[in-house]
Protein backbone atom coordinates (compact mmCIF):
# COMPACT_ATOMS: atom_id res chain seq x y z
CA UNK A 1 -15.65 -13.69 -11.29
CA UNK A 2 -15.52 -16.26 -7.54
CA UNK A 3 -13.36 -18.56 -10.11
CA UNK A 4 -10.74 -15.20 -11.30
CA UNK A 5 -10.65 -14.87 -7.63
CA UNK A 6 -9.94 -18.34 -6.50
CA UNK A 7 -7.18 -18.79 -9.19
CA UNK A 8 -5.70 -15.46 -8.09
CA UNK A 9 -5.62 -16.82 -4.10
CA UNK A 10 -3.74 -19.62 -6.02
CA UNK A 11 -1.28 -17.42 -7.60
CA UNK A 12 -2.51 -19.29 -11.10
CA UNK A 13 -1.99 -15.74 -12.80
CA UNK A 14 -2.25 -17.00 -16.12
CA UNK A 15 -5.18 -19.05 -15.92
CA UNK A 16 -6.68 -16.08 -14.55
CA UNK A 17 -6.15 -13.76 -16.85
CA UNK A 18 -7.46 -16.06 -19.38
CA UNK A 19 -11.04 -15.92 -18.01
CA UNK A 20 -11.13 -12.17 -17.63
CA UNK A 21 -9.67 -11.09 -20.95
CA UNK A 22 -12.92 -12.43 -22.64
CA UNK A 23 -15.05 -11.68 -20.25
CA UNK A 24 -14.10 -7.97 -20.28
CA UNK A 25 -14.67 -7.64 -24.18
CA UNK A 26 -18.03 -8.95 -23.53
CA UNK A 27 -18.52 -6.14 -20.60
CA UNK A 28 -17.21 -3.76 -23.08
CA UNK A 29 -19.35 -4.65 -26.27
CA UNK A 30 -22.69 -5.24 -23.96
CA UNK A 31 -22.58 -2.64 -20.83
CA UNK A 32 -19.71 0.06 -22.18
CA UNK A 33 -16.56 1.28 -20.99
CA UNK A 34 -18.13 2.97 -18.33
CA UNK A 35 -20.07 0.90 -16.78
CA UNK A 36 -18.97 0.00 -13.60
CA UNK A 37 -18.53 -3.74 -13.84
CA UNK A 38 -16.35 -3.11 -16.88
CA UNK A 39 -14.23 -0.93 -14.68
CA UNK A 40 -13.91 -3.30 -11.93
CA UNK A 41 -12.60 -6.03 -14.09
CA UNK A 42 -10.14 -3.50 -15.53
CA UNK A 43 -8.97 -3.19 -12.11
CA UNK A 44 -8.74 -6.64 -12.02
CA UNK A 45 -7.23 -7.64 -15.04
CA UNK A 46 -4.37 -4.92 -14.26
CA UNK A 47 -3.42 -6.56 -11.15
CA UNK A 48 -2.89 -10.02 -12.67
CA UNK A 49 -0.64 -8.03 -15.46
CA UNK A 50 1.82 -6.85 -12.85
CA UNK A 51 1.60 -10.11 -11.10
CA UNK A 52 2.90 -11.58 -13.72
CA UNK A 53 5.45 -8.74 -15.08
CA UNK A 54 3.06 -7.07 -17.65
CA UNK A 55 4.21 -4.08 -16.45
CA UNK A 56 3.28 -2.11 -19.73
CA UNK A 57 -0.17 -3.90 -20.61
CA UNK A 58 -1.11 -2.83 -17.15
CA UNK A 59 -0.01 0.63 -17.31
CA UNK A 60 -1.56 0.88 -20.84
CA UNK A 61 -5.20 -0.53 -19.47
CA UNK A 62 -4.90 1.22 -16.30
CA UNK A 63 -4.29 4.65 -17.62
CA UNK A 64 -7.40 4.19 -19.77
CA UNK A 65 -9.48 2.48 -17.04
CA UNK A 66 -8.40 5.46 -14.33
CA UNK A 67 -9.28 8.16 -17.01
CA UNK A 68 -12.96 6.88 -17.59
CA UNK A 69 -13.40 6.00 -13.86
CA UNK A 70 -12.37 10.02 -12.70
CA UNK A 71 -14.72 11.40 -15.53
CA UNK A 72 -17.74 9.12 -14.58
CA UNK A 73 -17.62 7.90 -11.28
CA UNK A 74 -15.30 11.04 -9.24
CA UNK A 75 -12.58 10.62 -7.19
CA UNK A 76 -13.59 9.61 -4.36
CA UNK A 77 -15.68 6.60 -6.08
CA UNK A 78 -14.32 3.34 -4.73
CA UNK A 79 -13.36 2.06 -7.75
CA UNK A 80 -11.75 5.45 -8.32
CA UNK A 81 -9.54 4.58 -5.35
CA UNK A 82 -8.93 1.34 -6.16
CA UNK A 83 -7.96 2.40 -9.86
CA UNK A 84 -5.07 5.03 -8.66
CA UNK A 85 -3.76 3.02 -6.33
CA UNK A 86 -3.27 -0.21 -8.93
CA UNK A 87 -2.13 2.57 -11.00
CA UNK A 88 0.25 4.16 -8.61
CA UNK A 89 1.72 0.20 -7.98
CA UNK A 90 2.38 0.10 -11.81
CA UNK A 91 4.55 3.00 -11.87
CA UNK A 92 6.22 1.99 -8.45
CA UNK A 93 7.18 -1.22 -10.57
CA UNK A 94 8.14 0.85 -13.47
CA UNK A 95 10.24 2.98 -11.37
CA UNK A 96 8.52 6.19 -12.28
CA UNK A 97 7.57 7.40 -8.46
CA UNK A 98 6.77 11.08 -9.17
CA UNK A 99 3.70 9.98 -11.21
CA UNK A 100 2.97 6.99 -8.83
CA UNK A 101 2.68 9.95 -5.77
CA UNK A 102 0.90 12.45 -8.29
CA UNK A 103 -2.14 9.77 -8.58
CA UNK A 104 -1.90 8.72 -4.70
CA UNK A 105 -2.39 12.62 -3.56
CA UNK A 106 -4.58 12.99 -5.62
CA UNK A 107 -6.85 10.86 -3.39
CA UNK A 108 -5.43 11.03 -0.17
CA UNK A 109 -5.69 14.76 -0.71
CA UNK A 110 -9.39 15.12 -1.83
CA UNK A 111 -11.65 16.28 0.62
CA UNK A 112 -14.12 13.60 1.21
CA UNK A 113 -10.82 11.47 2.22
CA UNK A 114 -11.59 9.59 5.66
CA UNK A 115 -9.06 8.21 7.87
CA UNK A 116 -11.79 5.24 9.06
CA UNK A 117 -10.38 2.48 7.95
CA UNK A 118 -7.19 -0.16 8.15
CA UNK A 119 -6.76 0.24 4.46
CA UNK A 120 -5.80 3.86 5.07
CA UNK A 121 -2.46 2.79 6.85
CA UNK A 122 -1.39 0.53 4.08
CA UNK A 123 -1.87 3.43 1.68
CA UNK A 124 -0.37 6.05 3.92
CA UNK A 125 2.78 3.97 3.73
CA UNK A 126 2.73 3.33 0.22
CA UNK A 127 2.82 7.03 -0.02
CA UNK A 128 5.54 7.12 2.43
CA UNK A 129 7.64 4.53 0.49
CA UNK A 130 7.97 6.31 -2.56
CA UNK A 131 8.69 9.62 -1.17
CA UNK A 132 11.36 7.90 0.10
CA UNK A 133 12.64 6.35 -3.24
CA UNK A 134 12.58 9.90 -4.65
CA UNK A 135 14.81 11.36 -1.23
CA UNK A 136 11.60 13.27 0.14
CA UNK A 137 12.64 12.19 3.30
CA UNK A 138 10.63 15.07 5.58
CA UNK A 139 7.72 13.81 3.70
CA UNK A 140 8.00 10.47 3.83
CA UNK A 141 8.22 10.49 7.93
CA UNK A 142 5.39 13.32 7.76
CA UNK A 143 3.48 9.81 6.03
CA UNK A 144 5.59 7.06 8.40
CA UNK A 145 3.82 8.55 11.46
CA UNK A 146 0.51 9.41 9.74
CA UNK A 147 0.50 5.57 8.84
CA UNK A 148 0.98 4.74 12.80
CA UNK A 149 -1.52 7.07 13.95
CA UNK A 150 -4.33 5.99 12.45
CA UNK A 151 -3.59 3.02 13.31
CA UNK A 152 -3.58 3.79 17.17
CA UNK A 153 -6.44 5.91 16.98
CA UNK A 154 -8.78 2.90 15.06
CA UNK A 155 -7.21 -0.10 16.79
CA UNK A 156 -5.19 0.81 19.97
CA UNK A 157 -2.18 1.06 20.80
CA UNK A 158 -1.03 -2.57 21.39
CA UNK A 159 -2.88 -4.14 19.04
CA UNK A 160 -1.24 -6.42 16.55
CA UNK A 161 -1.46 -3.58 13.06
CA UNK A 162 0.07 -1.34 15.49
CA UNK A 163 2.78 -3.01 16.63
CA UNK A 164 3.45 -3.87 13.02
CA UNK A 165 3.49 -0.39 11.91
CA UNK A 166 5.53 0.52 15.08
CA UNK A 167 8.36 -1.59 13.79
CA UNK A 168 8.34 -0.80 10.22
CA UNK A 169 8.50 2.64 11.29
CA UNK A 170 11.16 1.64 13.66
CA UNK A 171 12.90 0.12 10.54
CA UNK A 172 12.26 3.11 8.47
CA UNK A 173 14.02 5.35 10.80
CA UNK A 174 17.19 3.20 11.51
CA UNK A 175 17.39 3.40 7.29
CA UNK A 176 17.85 7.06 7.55
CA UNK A 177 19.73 6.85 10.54
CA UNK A 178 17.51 9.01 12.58
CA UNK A 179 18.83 8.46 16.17
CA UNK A 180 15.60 10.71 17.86
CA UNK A 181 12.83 8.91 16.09
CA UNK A 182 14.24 5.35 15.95
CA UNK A 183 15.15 5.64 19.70
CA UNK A 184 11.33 6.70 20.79
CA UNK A 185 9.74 4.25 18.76
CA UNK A 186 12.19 1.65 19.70
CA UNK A 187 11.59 2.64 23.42
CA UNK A 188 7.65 2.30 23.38
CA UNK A 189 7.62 -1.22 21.39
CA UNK A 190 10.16 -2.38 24.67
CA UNK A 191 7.36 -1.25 26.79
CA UNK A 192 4.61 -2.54 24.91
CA UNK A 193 6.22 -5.82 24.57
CA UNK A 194 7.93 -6.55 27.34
CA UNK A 195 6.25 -9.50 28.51
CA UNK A 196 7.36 -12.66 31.19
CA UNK A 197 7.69 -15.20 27.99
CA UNK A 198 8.18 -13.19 24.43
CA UNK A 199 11.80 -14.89 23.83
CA UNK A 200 10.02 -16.98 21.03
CA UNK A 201 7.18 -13.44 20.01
CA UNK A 202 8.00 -12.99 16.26
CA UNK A 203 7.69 -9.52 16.94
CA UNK A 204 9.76 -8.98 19.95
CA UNK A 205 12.83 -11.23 17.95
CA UNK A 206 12.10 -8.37 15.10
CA UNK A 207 11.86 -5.62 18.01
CA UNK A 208 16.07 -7.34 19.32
CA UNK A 209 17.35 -7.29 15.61
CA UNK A 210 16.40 -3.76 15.26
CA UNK A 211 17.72 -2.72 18.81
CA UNK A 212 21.02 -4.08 17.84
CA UNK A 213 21.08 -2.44 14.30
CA UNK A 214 20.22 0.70 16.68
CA UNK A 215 23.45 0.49 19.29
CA UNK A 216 25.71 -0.16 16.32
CA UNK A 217 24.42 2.69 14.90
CA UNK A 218 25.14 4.29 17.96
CA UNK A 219 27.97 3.33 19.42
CA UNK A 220 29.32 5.72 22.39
């Protein structure tokens, strides 16, 4: 509901989740499980679990919610999509990353996946992330630099997402102490940013904190 979404904006979690509990029993007694504004609010109503630490209530309705939603819809329904990923968050929370990347491939994999929108970086590097957290490290670059180049190919090179993801790759790289990688990337954003009056540029005081984490990794 605009009112669920308006309390969420406010971070009023609770209140939230007080409106939608009700008002997905009625979805469920009137319209079904499978209908798909009962799986939307499932969606929803899992998000403002792990917002507030319901870790296991969300897991519990998500697991249900992504089940009916693969079965009735596909996967590559939106709500499909939307249901892994707030799936795959819940076990990132939970710690348990294997079955987090499991339900993330499982998407990202399928072939009607397109690579035609911003959302795509966000979920290439949530991809990337937990590879990480399980020591994939080969894969979680392979995902790093997947994440940047979709976002040069849909928005340019110096454009804002870019240059964000250009950093955090940056970041990324320093944190496995890749000198090759971390020393390109760290090269371009110089170019890209070097401009007459960026002293005060968020991004180009991020861009100087990483260059100096860089020479003290690599000190001649």
């Amino acid at each position: 509901t605009n009112l669920t979404a308006l309390l969420n904006l406010a971070k009023r979690y609770d209140e939230a989740i007080e409106i939608i509990v009700p008002l997905l029993q009625k979805q469920i007694e009137k319209l079904g499980v499978t209908h798909k504004s009962t799986i939307y609010s499932q969606t929803v109503l899992a998000r403002l679990y792990v917002d507030v630490g319901r870790f296991e209530d969300a897991k519990k309705l998500s697991l249900k919610m992504v089940d009916v939603a693969n079965k009735e819809l596909g996967i590559n329904h939106p709500l499909t999509v939307a249901g892994h990923f707030t799936l795959a968050k819940i076990h990132q929370h939970l710690g348990e990353f294997d079955q987090a990347i499991v339900l993330l491939e499982a998407v990202i994999l399928s072939e009607n996946w397109r690579e035609d929108n911003e959302r795509v970086i966000g979920a290439y590097n949530t991809i990337a992330d937990l590879y990480a957290e399980t020591g994939s490290v080969t894969k979680a670059i392979e995902f790093k630099e997947k994440s940047l180049q979709v976002a040069i190919d849909l928005l340019t090179e110096n454009s804002p997402r870019t240059i964000e993801q250009m950093l955090a790759n940056a970041a990324f790289y320093l944190s496995i102490a890749d000198q090759v990688k971390s020393q390109s990337v760290l090269e371009k954003l110089h170019q890209l940013l070097n401009v007459a009056d960026n002293s005060h540029d968020e991004n180009f005081q991020k861009l100087e904190s990483l260059q100096i984490m860089y020479d003290q990794q690599h000190k001649k």
